[in-house]
C-alpha atoms as a PDB file:
ATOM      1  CA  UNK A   1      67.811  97.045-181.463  1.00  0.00           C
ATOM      2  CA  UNK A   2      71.163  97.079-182.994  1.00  0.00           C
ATOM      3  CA  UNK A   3      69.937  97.855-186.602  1.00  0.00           C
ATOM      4  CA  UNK A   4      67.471 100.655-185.379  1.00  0.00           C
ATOM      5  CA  UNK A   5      70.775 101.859-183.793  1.00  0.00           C
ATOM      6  CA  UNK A   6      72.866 101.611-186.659  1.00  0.00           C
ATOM      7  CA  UNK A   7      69.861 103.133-188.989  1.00  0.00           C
ATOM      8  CA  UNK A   8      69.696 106.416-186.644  1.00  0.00           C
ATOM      9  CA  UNK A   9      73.790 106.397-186.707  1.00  0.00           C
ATOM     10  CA  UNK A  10      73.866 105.993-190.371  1.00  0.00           C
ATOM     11  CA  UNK A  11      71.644 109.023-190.598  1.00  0.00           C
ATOM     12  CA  UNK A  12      73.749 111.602-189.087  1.00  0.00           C
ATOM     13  CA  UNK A  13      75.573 113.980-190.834  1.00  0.00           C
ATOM     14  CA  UNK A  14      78.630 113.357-191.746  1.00  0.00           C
ATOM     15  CA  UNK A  15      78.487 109.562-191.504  1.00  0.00           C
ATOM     16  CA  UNK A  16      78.666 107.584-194.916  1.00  0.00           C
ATOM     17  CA  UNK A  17      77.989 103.870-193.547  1.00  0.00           C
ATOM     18  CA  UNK A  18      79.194 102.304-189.833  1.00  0.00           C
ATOM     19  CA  UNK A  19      79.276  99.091-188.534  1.00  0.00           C
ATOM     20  CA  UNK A  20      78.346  97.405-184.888  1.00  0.00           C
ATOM     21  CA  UNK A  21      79.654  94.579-182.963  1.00  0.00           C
ATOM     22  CA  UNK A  22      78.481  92.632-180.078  1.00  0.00           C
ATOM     23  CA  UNK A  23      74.870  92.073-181.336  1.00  0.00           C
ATOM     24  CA  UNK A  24      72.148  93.091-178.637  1.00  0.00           C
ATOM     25  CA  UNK A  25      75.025  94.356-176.433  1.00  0.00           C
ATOM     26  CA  UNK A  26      77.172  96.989-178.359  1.00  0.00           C
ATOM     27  CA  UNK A  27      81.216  96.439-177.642  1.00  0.00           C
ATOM     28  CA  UNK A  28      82.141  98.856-180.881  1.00  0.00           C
ATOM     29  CA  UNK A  29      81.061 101.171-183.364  1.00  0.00           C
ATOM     30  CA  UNK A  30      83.367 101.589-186.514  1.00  0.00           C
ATOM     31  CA  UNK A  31      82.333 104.905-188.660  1.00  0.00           C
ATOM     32  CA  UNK A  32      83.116 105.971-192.011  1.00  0.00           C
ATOM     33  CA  UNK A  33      82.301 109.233-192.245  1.00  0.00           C
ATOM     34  CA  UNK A  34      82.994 112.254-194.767  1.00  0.00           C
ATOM     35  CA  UNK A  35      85.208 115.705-194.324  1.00  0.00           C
ATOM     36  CA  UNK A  36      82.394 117.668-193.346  1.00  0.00           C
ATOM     37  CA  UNK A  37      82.494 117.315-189.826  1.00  0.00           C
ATOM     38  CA  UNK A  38      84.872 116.867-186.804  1.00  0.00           C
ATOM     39  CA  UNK A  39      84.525 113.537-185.703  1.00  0.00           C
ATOM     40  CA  UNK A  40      84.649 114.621-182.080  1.00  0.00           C
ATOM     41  CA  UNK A  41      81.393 116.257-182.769  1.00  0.00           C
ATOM     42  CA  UNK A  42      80.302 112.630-184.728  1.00  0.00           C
ATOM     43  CA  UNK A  43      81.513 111.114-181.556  1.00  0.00           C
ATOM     44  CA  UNK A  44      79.048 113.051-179.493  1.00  0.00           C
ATOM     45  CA  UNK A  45      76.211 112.782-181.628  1.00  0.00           C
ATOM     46  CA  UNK A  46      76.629 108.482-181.787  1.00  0.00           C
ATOM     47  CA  UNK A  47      76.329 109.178-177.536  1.00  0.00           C
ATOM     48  CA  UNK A  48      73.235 111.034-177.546  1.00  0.00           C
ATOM     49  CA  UNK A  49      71.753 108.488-180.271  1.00  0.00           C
ATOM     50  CA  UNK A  50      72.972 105.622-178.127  1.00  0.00           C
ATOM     51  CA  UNK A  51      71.876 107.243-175.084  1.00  0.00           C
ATOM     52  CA  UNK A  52      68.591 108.599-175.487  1.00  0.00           C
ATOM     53  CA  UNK A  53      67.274 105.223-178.068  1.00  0.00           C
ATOM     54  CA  UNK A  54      69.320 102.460-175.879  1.00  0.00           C
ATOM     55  CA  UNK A  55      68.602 104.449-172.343  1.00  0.00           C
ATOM     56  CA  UNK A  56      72.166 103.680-171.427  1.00  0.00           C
ATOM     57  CA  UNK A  57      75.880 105.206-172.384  1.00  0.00           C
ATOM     58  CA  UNK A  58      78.363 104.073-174.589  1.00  0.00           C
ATOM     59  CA  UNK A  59      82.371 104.542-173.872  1.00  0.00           C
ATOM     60  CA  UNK A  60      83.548 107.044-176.838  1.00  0.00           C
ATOM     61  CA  UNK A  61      86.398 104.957-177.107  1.00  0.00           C
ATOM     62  CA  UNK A  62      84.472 102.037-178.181  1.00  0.00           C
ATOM     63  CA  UNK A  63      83.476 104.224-181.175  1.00  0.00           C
ATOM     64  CA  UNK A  64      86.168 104.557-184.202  1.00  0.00           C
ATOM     65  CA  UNK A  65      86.309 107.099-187.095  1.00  0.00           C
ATOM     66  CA  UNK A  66      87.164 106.626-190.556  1.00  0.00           C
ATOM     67  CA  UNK A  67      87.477 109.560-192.529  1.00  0.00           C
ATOM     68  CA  UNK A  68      87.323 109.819-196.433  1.00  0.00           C
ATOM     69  CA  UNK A  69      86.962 112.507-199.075  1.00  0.00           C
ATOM     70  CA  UNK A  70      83.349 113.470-199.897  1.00  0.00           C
ATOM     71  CA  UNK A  71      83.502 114.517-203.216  1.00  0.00           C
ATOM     72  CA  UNK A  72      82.026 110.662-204.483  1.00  0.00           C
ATOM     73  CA  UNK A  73      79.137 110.721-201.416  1.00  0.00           C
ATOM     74  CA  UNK A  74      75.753 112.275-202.223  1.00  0.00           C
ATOM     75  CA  UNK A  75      74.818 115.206-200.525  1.00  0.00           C
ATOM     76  CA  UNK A  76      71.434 114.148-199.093  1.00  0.00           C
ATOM     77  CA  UNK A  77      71.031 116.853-197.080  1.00  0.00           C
ATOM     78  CA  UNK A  78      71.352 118.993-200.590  1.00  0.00           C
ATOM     79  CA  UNK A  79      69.224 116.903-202.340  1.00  0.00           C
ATOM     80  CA  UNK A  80      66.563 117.640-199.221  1.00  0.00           C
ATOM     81  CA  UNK A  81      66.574 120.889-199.490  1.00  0.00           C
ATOM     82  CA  UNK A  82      65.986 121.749-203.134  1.00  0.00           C
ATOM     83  CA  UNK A  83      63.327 119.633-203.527  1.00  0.00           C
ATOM     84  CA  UNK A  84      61.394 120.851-200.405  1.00  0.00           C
ATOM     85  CA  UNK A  85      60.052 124.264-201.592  1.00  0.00           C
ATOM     86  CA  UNK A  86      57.703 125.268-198.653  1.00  0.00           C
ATOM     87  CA  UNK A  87      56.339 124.148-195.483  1.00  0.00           C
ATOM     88  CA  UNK A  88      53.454 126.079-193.944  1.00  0.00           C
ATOM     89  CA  UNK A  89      51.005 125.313-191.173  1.00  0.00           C
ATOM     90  CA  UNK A  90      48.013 127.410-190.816  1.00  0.00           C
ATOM     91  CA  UNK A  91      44.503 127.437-189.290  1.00  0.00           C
ATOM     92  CA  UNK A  92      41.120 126.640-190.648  1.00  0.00           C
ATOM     93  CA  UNK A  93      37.826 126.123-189.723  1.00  0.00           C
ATOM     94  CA  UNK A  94      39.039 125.772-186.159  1.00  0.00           C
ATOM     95  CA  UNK A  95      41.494 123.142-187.802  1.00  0.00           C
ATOM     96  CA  UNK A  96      45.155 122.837-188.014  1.00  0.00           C
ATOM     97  CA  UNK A  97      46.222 122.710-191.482  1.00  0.00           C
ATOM     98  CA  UNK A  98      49.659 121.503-193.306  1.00  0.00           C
ATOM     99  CA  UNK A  99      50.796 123.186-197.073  1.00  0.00           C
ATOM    100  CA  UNK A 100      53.229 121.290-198.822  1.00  0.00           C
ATOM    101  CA  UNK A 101      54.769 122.653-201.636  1.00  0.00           C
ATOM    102  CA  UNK A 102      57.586 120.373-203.102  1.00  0.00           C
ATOM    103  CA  UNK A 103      59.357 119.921-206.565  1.00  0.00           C
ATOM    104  CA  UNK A 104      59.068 116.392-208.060  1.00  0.00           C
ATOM    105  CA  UNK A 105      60.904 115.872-211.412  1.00  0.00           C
ATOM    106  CA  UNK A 106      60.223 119.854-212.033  1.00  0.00           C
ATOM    107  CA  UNK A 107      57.124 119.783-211.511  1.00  0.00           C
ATOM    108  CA  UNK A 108      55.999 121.728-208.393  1.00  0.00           C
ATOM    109  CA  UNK A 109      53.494 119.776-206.544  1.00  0.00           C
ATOM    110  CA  UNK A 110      50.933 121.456-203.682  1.00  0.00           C
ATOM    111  CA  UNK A 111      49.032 119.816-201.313  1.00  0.00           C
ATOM    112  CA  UNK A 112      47.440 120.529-197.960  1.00  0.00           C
ATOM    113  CA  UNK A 113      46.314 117.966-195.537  1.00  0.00           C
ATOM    114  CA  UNK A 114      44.007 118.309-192.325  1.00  0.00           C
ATOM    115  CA  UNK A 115      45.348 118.017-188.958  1.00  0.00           C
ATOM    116  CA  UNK A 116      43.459 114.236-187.930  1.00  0.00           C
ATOM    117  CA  UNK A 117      42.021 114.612-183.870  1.00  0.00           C
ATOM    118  CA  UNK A 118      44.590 114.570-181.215  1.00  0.00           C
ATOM    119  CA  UNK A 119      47.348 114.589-183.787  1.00  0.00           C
ATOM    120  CA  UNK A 120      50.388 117.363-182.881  1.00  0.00           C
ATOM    121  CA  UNK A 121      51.566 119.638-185.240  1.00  0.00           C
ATOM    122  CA  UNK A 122      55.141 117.907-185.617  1.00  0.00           C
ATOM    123  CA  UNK A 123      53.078 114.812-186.494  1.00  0.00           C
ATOM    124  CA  UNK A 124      51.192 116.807-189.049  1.00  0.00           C
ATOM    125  CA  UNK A 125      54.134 118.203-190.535  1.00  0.00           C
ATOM    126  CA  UNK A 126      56.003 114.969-190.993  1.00  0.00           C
ATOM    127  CA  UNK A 127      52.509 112.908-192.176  1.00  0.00           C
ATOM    128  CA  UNK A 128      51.920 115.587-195.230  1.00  0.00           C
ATOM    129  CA  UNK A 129      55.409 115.322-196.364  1.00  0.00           C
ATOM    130  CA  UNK A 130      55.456 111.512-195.895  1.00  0.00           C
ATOM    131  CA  UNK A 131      51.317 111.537-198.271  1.00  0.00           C
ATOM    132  CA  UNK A 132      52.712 113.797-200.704  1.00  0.00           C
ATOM    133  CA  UNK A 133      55.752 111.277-201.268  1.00  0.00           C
ATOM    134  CA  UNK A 134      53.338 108.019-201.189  1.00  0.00           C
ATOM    135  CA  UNK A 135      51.161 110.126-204.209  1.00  0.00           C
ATOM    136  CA  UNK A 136      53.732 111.322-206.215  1.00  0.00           C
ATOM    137  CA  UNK A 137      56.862 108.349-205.838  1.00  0.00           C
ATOM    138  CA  UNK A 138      56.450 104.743-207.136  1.00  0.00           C
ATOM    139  CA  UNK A 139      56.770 103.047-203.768  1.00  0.00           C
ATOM    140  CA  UNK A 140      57.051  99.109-202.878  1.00  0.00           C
ATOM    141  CA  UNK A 141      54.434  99.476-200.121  1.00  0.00           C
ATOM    142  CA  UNK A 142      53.088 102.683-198.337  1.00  0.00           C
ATOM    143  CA  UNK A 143      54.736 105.190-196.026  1.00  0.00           C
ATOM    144  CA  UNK A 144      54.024 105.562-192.696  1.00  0.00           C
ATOM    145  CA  UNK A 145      54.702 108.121-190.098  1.00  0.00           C
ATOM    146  CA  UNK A 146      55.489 106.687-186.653  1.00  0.00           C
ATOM    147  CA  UNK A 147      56.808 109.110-184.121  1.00  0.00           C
ATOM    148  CA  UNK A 148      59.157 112.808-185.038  1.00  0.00           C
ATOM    149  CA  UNK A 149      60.502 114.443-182.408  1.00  0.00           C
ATOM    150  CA  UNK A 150      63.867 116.276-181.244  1.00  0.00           C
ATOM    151  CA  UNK A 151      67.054 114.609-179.136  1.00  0.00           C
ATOM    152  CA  UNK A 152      68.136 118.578-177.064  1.00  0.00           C
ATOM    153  CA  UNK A 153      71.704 119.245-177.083  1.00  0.00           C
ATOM    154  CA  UNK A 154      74.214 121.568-177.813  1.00  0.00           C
ATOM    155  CA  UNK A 155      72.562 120.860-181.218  1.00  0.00           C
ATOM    156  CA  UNK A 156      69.267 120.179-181.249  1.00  0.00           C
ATOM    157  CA  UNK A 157      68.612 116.958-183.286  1.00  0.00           C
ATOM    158  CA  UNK A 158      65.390 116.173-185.442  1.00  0.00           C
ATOM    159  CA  UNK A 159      64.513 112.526-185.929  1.00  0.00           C
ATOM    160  CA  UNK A 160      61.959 111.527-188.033  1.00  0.00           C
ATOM    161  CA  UNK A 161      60.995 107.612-187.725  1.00  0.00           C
ATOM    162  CA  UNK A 162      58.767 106.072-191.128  1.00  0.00           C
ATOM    163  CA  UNK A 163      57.489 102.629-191.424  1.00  0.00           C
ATOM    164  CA  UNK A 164      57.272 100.792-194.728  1.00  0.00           C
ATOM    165  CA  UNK A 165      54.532  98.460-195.230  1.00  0.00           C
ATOM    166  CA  UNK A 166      53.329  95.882-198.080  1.00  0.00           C
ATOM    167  CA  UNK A 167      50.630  96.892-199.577  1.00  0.00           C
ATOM    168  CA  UNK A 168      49.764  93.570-200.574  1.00  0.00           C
ATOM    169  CA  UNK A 169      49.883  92.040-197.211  1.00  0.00           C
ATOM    170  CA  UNK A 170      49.621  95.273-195.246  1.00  0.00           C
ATOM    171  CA  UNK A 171      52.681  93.740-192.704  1.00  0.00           C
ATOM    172  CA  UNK A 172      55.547  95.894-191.942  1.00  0.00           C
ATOM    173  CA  UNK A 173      58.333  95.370-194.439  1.00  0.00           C
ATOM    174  CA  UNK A 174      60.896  97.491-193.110  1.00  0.00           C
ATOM    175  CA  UNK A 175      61.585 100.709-190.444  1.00  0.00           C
ATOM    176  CA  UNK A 176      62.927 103.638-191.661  1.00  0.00           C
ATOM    177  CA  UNK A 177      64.807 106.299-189.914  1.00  0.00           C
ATOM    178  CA  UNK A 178      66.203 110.092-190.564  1.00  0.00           C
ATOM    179  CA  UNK A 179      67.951 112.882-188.932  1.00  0.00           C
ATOM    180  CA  UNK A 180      68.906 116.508-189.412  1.00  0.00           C
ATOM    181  CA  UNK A 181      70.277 119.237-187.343  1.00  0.00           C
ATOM    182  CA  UNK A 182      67.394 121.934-186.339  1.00  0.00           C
ATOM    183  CA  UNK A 183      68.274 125.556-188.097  1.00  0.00           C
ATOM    184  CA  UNK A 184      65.447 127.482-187.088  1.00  0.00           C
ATOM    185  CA  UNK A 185      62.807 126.176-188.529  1.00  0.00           C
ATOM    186  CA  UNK A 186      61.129 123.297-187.499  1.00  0.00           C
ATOM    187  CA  UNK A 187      58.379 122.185-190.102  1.00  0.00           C
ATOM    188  CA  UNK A 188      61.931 122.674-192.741  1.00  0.00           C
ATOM    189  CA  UNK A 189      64.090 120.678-190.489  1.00  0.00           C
ATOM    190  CA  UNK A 190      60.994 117.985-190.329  1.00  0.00           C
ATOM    191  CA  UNK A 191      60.440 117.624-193.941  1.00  0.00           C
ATOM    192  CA  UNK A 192      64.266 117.099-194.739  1.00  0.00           C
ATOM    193  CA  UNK A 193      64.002 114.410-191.781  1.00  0.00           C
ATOM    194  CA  UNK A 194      61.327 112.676-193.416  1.00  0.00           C
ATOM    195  CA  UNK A 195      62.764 112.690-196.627  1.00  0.00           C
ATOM    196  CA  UNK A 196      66.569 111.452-194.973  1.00  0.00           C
ATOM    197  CA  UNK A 197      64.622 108.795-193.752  1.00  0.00           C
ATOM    198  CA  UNK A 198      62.823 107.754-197.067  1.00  0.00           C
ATOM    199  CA  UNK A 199      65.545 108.723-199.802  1.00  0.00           C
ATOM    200  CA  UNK A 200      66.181 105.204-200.775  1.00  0.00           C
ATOM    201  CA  UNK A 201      62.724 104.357-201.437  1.00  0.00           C
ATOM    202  CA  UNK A 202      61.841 106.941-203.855  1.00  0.00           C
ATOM    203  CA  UNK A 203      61.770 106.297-207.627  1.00  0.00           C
ATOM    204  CA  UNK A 204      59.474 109.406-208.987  1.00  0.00           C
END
């Protein structure tokens, strides 16, 4: 519990790295986090996380804020956003389809992927972006899309949750979490999610 905690805090923006203590039971959460944000509004965001994954609340005063210049962090959110081109979803045949167009070492890469039965569109959204990445990206294992869905709040919160597993032994190797803020547009918000979640992983 505490890493899938720590995981869905690290993802946040704003945050660089944080740290917990008390194991299963949470006493503190230390934070360092960049100059793009108010921490009050970091502060917040750790609460809903805490809240909504952990079904209980956290004291804000058992969560401290380190703040240091971002000039030396990378701007994932950036990096998200340039190389997601276009997300579309559009009907055919009677079937919900998913266009991905994204740019991979400048090349720009399109592919569109069926909606499987019973699966929602937010599921589709975040499984196209997580194939495209498993097709074009030397991975250690294969991507997997578990759940996507949105924390409400003053801000609404997209959280996209990926499983990596061996390919070998086809056993989960590690969980995989992102977030981003939702601006208006879902599918974009869900893509960026996906690929907050998976950044480390990729090698093109």
């Amino acid at each position: 519990m505490e890493k899938n905690i720590k995981n869905l805090i690290q993802e946040l923006d704003g945050v660089v790295s944080c740290t917990l203590t008390g194991g299963n039971e949470v006493d503190e959460i230390h934070i360092i986090a960049d100059q793009k944000r108010d921490p009050k509004r970091i502060v917040r965001d750790v609460e809903t996380v805490f809240l909504v994954h952990n079904d209980q609340k956290i004291d804000h005063k058992k969560i401290s804020i380190a703040r240091i210049r971002s000039d030396f962090s990378q701007d994932i959110e950036k990096m998200a956003s340039n190389r997601v081109e276009l997300i579309s979803v559009y009907t055919e045949n009677n079937r919900s389809r998913c266009m991905v167009i994204m740019e991979i070492n400048e090349e720009r890469i399109e592919e569109s992927f069926e909606a499987q039965v019973g699966e929602s569109i937010e599921k589709l959204i975040a499984r196209s972006v997580i194939e495209v990445l498993n097709r074009y990206f030397k991975i250690e294992g294969r991507l997997i899309v578990e759940d996507v869905f949105t924390v409400k709040g003053k801000e609404d919160l997209v959280i996209a949750q990926v499983s990596k597993f061996e390919s070998q032994r086809n056993r989960l190797a590690e969980k995989l979490v992102g977030a981003v803020y939702l601006d208006n547009n879902m599918a974009l918000a869900i893509a960026k999610a996906c690929l907050k979640a998976v950044n480390r992983q990729l090698t093109a």
